[in-house]
Structures are given as structure tokens and as C-alpha cells.
N, C-alpha and C. Protein backbone atom coordinates (compact mmCIF):
# COMPACT_ATOMS: atom_id res chain seq x y z
N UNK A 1 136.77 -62.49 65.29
CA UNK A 1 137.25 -62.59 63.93
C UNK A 1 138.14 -61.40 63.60
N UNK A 2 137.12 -60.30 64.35
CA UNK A 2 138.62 -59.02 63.90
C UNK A 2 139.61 -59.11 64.40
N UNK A 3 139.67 -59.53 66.10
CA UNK A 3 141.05 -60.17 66.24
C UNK A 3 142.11 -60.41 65.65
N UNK A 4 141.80 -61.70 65.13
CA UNK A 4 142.48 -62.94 64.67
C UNK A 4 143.21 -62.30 63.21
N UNK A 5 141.78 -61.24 62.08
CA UNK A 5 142.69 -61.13 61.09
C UNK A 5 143.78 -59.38 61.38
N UNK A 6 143.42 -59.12 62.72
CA UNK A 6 144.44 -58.20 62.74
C UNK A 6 145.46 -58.55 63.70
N UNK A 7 145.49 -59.74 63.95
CA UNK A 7 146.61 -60.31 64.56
C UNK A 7 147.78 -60.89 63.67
N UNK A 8 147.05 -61.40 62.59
CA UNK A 8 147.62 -62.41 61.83
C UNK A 8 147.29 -62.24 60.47
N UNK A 9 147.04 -61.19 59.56
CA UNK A 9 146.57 -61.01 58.38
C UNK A 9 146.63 -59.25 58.23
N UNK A 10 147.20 -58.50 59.04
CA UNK A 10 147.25 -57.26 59.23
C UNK A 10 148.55 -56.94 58.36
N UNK A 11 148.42 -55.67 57.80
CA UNK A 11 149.92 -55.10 57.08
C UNK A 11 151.38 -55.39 57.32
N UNK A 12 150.69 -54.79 59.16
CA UNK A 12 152.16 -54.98 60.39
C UNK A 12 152.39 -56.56 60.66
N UNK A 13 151.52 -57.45 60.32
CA UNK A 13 152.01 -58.75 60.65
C UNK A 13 152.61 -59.19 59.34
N UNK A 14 152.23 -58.74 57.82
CA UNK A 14 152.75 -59.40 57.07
C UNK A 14 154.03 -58.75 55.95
N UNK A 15 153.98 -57.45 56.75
CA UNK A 15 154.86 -56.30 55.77
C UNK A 15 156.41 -57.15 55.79
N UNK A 16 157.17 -57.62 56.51
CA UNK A 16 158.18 -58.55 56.49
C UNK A 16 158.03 -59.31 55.28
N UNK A 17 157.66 -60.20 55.40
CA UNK A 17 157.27 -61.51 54.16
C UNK A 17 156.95 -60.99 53.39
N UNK A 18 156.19 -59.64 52.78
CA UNK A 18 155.88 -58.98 51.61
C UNK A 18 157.45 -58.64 51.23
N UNK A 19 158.05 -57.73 51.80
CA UNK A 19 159.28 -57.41 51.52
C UNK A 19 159.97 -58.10 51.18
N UNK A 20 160.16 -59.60 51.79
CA UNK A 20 161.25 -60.71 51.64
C UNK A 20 160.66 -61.40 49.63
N UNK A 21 159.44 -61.62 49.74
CA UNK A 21 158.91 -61.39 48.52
C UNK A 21 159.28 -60.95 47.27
N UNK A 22 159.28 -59.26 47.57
CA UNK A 22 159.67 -58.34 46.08
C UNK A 22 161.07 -58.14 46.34
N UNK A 23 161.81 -58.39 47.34
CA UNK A 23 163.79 -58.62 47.67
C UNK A 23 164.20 -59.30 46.84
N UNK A 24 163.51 -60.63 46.49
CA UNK A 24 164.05 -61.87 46.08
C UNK A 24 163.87 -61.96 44.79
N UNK A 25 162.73 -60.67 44.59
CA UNK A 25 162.19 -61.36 42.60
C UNK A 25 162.82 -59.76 42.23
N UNK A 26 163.19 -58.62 42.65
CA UNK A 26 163.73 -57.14 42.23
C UNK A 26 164.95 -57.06 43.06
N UNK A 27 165.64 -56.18 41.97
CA UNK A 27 166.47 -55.54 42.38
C UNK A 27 166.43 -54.49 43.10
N UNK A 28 167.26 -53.34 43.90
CA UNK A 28 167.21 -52.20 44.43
C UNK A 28 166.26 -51.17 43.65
N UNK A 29 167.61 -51.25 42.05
CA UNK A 29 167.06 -50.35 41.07
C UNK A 29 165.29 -50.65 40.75
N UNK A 30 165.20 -51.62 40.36
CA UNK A 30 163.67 -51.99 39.83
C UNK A 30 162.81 -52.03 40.74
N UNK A 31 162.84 -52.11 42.39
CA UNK A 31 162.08 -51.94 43.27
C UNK A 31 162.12 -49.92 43.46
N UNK A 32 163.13 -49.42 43.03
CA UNK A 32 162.57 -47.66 43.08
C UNK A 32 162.12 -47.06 41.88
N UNK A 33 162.03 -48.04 40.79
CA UNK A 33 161.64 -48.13 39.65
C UNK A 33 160.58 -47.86 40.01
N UNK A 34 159.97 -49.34 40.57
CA UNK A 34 158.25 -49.53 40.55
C UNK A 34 157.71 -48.68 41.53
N UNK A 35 158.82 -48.13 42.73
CA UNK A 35 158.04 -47.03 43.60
C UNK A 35 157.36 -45.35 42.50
N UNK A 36 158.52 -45.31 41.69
CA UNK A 36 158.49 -44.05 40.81
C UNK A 36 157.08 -44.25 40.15
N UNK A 37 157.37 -45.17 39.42
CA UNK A 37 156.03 -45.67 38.71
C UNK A 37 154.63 -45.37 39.32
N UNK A 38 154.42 -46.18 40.19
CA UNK A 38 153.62 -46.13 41.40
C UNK A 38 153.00 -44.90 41.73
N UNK A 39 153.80 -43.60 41.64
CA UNK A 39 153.36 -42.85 41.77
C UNK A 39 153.23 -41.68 41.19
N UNK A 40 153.09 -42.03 39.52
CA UNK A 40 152.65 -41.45 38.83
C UNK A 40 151.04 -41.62 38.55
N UNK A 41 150.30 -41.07 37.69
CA UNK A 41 148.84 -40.76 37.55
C UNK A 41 148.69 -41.92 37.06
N UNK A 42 149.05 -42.92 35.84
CA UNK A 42 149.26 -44.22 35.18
C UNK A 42 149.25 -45.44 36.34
N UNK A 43 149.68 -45.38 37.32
CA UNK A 43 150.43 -46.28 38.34
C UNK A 43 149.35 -46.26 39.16
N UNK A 44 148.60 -45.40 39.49
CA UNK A 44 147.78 -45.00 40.61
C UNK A 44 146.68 -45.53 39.97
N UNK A 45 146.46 -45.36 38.91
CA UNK A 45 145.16 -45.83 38.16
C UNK A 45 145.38 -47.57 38.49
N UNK A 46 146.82 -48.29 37.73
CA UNK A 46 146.92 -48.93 37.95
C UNK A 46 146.65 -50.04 39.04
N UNK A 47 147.14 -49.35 40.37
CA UNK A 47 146.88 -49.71 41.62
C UNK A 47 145.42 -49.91 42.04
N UNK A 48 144.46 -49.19 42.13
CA UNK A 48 143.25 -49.06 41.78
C UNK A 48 142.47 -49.71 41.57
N UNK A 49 143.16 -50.23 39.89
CA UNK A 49 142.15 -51.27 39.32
C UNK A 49 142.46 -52.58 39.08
N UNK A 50 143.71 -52.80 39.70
CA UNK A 50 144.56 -53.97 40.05
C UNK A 50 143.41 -55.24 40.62
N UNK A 51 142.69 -54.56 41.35
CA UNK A 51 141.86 -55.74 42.43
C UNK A 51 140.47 -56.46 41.54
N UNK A 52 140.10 -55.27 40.61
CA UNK A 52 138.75 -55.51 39.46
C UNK A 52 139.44 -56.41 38.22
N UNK A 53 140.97 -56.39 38.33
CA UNK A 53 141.48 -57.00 37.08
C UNK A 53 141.89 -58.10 37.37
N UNK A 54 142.39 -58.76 38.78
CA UNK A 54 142.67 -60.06 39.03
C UNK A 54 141.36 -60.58 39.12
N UNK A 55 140.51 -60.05 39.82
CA UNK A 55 139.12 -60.60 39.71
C UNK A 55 138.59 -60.90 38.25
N UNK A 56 138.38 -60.23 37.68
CA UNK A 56 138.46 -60.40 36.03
C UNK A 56 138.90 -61.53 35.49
N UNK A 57 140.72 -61.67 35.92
CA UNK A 57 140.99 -62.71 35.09
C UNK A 57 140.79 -64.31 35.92
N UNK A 58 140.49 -64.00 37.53
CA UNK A 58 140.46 -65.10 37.66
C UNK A 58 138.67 -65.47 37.23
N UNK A 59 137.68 -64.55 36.79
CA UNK A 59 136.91 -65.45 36.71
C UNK A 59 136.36 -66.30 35.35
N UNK A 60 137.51 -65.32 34.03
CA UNK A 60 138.01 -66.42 33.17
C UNK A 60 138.57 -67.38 33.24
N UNK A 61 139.42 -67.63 34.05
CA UNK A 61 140.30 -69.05 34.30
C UNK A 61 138.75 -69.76 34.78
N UNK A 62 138.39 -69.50 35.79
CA UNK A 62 137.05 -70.25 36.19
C UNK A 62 136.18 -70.66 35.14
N UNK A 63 135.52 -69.77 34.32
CA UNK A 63 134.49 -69.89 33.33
C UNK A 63 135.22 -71.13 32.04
N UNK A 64 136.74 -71.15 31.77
CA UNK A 64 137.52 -71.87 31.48
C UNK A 64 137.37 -73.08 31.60
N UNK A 65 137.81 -73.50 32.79
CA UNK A 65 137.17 -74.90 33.37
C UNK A 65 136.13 -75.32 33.72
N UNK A 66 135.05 -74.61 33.89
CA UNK A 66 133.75 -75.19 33.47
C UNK A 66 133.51 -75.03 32.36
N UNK A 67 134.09 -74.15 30.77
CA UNK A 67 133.43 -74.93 29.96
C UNK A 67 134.04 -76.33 29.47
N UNK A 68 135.49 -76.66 29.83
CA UNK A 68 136.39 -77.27 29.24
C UNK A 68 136.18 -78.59 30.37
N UNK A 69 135.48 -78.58 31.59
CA UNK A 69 135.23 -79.77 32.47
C UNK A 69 135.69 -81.25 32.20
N UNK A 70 134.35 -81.13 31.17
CA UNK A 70 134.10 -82.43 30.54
C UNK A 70 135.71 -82.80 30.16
N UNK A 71 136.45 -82.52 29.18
CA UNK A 71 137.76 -82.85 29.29
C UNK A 71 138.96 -83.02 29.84
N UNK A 72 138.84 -82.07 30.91
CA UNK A 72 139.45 -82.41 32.05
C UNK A 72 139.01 -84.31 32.86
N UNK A 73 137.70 -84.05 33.19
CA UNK A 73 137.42 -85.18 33.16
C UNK A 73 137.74 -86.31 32.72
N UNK A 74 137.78 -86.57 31.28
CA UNK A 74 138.36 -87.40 30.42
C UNK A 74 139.56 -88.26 30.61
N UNK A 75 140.48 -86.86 30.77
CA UNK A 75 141.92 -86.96 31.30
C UNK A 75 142.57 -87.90 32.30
């Protein structure tokens, strides 16, 4: 299993396609923007708590659709 995700799920396998990624949606300027940013005390915090906050919101979207099910259902 460690293999496989450091064959194929590793930094060095996916740092390309990350790049091609933030190329396509930033500019030069706004990609040394967000490096500057990044590495200020604000940014770092940011970074940080980035992973507790998608988690966060995805488990409102979740709690969302189970309370709202039934209507979905409906639909």
C-alpha cells in the first residue's frame, strides 16, 4: 500500500498537475501574491487550519443532506 501511494499519490508524482492546476486559474502576479501571503504569520495559520476547515464544511454539507433527505427523495 505504501508503494502504490508513493508511486502514484506522492508530491513528486503529482506536483506537475498541481501546477498545471493553479497556471490555469492564476496569474504570475497572483500566484507570487499567494506565495507572499503564504508566508506571512496570517497565511501560515491559514495553511494549518485549512484541513480542520474543509473538514468542517464538508461535514455540514453532509449533516445538510441528511436532514433535507426526505426531500431530496421526493424530487
Amino acid at each position: 500500500m505504501l508503494d502504490f501511494f508513493s508511486k502514484y499519490l506522492s508530491w513528486g508524482s503529482l506536483k506537475d498537475e498541481y501546477i498545471d492546476i493553479y497556471v490555469s486559474e492564476f496569474s504570475e502576479k497572483e500566484l507570487h501574491d499567494m506565495i507572499a501571503f503564504y508566508q506571512t504569520s496570517t497565511g501560515k495559520k491559514a495553511l494549518r487550519s485549512m484541513p480542520q476547515l474543509m473538514s468542517r464544511g464538508a461535514q455540514i454539507g453532509s449533516r445538510r443532506v441528511q436532514e433535507n433527505a426526505h426531500i431530496l427523495r421526493q424530487i
